[in-house]
N, C-alpha and C. Protein backbone atom coordinates (compact mmCIF):
# COMPACT_ATOMS: atom_id res chain seq x y z
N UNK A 1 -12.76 -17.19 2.30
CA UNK A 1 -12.19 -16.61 1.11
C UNK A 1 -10.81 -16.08 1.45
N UNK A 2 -9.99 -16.44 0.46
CA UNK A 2 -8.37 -15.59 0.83
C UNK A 2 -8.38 -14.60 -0.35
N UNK A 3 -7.37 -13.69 0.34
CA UNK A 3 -7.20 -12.81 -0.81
C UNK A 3 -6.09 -12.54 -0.42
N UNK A 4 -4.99 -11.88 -1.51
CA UNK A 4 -3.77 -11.95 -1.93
C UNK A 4 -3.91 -10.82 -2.55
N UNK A 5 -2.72 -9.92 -1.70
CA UNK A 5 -2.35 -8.35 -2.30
C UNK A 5 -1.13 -7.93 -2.49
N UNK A 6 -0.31 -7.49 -3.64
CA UNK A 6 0.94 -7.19 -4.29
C UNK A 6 1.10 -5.59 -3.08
N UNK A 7 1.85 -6.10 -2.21
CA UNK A 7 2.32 -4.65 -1.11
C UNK A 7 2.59 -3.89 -1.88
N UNK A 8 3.79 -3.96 -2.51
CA UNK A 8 4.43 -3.24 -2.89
C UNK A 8 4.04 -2.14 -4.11
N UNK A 9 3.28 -2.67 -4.88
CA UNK A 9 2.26 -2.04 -5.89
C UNK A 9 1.05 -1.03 -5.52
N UNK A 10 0.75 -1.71 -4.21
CA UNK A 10 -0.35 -1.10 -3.37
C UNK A 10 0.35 0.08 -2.78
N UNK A 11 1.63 -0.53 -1.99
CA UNK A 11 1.95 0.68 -1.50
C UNK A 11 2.80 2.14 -2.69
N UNK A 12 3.18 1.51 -3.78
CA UNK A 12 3.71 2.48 -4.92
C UNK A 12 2.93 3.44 -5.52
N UNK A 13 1.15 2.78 -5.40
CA UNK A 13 0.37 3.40 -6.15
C UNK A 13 -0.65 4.34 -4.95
N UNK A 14 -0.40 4.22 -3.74
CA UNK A 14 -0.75 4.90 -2.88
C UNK A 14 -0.16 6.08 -2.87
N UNK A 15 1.59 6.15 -2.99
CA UNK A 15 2.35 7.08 -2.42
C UNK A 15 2.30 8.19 -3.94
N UNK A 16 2.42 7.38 -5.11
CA UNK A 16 1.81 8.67 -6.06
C UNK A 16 0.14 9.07 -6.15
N UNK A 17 -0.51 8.71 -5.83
CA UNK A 17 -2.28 8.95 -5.49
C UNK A 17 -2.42 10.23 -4.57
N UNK A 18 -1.75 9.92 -3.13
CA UNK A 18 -1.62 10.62 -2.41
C UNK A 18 -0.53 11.42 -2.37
N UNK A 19 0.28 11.74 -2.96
CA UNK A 19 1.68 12.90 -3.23
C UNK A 19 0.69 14.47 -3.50
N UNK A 20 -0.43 14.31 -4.16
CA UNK A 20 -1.23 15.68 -4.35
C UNK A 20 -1.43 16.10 -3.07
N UNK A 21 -1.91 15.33 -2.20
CA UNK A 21 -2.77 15.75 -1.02
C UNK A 21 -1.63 16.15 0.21
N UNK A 22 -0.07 15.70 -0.27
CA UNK A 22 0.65 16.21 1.07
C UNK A 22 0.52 15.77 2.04
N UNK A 23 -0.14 13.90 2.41
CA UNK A 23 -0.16 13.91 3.46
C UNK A 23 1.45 13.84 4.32
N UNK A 24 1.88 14.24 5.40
CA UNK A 24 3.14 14.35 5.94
C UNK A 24 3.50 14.42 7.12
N UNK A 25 3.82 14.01 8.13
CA UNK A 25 4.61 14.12 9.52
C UNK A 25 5.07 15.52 9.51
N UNK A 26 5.49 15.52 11.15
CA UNK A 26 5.20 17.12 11.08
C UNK A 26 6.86 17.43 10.68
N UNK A 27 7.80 16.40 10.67
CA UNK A 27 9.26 16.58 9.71
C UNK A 27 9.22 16.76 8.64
N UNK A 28 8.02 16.71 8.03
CA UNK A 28 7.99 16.51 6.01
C UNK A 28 8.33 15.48 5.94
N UNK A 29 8.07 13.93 6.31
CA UNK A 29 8.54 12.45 5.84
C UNK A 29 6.49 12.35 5.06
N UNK A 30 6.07 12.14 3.46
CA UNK A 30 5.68 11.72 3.82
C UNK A 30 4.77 10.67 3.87
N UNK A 31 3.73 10.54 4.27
CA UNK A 31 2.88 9.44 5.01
C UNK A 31 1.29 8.72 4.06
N UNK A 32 1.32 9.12 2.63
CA UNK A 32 0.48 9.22 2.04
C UNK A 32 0.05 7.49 1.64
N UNK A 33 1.64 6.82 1.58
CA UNK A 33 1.77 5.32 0.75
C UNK A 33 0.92 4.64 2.41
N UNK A 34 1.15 5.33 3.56
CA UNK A 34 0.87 4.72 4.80
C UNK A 34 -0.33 4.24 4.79
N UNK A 35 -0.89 5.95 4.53
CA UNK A 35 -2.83 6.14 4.76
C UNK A 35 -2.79 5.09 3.94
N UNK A 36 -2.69 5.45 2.20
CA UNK A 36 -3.41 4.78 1.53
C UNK A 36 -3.60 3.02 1.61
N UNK A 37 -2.43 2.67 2.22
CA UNK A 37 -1.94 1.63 1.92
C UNK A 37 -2.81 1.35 3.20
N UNK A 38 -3.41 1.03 4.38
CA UNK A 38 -3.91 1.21 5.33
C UNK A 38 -5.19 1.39 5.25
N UNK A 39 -5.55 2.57 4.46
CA UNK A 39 -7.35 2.30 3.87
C UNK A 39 -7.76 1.76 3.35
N UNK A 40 -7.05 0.80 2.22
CA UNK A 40 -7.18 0.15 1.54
C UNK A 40 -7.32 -1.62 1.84
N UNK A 41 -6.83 -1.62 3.20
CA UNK A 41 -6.55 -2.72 3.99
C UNK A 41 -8.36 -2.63 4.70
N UNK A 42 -8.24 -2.24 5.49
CA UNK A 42 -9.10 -1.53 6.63
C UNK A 42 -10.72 -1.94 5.48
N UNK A 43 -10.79 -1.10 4.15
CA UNK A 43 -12.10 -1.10 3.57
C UNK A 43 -12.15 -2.07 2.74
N UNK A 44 -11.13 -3.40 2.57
CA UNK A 44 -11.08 -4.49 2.45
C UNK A 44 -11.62 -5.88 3.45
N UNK A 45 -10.89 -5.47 4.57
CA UNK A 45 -11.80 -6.14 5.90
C UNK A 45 -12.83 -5.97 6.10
N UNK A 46 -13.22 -4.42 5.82
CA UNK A 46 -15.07 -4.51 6.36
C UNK A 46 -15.41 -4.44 5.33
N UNK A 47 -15.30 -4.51 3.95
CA UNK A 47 -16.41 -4.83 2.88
C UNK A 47 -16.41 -6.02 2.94
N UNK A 48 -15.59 -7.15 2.65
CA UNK A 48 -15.52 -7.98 1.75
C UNK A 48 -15.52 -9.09 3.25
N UNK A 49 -15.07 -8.80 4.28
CA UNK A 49 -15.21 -10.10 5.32
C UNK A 49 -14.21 -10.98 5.26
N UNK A 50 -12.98 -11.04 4.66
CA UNK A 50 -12.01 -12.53 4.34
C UNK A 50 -11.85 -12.86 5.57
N UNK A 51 -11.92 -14.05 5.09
CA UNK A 51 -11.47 -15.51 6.24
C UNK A 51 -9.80 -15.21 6.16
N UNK A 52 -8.86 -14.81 5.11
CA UNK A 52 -7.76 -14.76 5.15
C UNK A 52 -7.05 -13.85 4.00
N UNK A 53 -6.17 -13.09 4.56
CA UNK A 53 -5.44 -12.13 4.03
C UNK A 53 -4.07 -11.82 3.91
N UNK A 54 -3.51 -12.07 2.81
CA UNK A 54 -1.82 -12.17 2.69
C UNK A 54 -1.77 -10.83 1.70
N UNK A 55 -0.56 -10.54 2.30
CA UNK A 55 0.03 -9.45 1.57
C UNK A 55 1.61 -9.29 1.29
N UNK A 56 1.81 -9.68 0.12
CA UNK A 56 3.11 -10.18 -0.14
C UNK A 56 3.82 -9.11 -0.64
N UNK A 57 5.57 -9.10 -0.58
CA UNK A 57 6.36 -7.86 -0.54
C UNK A 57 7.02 -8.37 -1.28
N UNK A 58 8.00 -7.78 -2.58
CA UNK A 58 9.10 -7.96 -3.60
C UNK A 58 10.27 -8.25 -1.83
N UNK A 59 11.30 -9.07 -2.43
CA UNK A 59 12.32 -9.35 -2.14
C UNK A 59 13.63 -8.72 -2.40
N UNK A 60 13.56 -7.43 -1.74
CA UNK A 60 15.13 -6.42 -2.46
C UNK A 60 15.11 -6.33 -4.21
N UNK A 61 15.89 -5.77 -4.50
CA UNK A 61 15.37 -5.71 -5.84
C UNK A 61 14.47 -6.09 -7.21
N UNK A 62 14.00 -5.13 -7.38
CA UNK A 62 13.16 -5.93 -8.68
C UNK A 62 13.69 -6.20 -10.18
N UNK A 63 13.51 -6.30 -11.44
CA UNK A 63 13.64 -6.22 -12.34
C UNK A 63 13.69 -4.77 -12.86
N UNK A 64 12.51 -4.12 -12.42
CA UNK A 64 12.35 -2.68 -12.64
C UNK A 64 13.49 -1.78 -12.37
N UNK A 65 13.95 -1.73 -10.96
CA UNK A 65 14.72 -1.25 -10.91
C UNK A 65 15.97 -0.95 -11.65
N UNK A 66 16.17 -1.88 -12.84
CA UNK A 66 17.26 -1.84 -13.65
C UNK A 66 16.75 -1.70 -14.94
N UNK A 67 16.14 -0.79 -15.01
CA UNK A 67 15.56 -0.13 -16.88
C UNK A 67 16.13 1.32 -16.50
């Protein structure tokens, strides 16, 4: 089975999910889009088992960016 994951969405919707919880380096950079984006990986591999896993990234700007 392959599966195919929008990074960038994953990682956008991690970093506001986790913005409550503060996760952060001990500079204040922080690290929430990391975890999430990372647990989400991690409890994908051991639930689901894929034979193959892509995770694709926008290319420098989006559309969005210009509204």
């Amino acid at each position: 089975m392959l599966y195919i994951l929008d990074g960038h969405a994953l990682a956008y919707r991690h970093y506001f999910a986790q913005s409550r919880n503060q996760l952060a380096t001990s500079s204040g950079e922080p690290t929430g889009a990391i975890y999430g984006f990372a647990r989400t990986l991690l409890d994908l591999l051991i639930q689901e088992k894929p034979d193959y896993l892509l995770v694709a990234f926008d290319e420098g700007m989006s559309g969005r960016d210009t509204l």
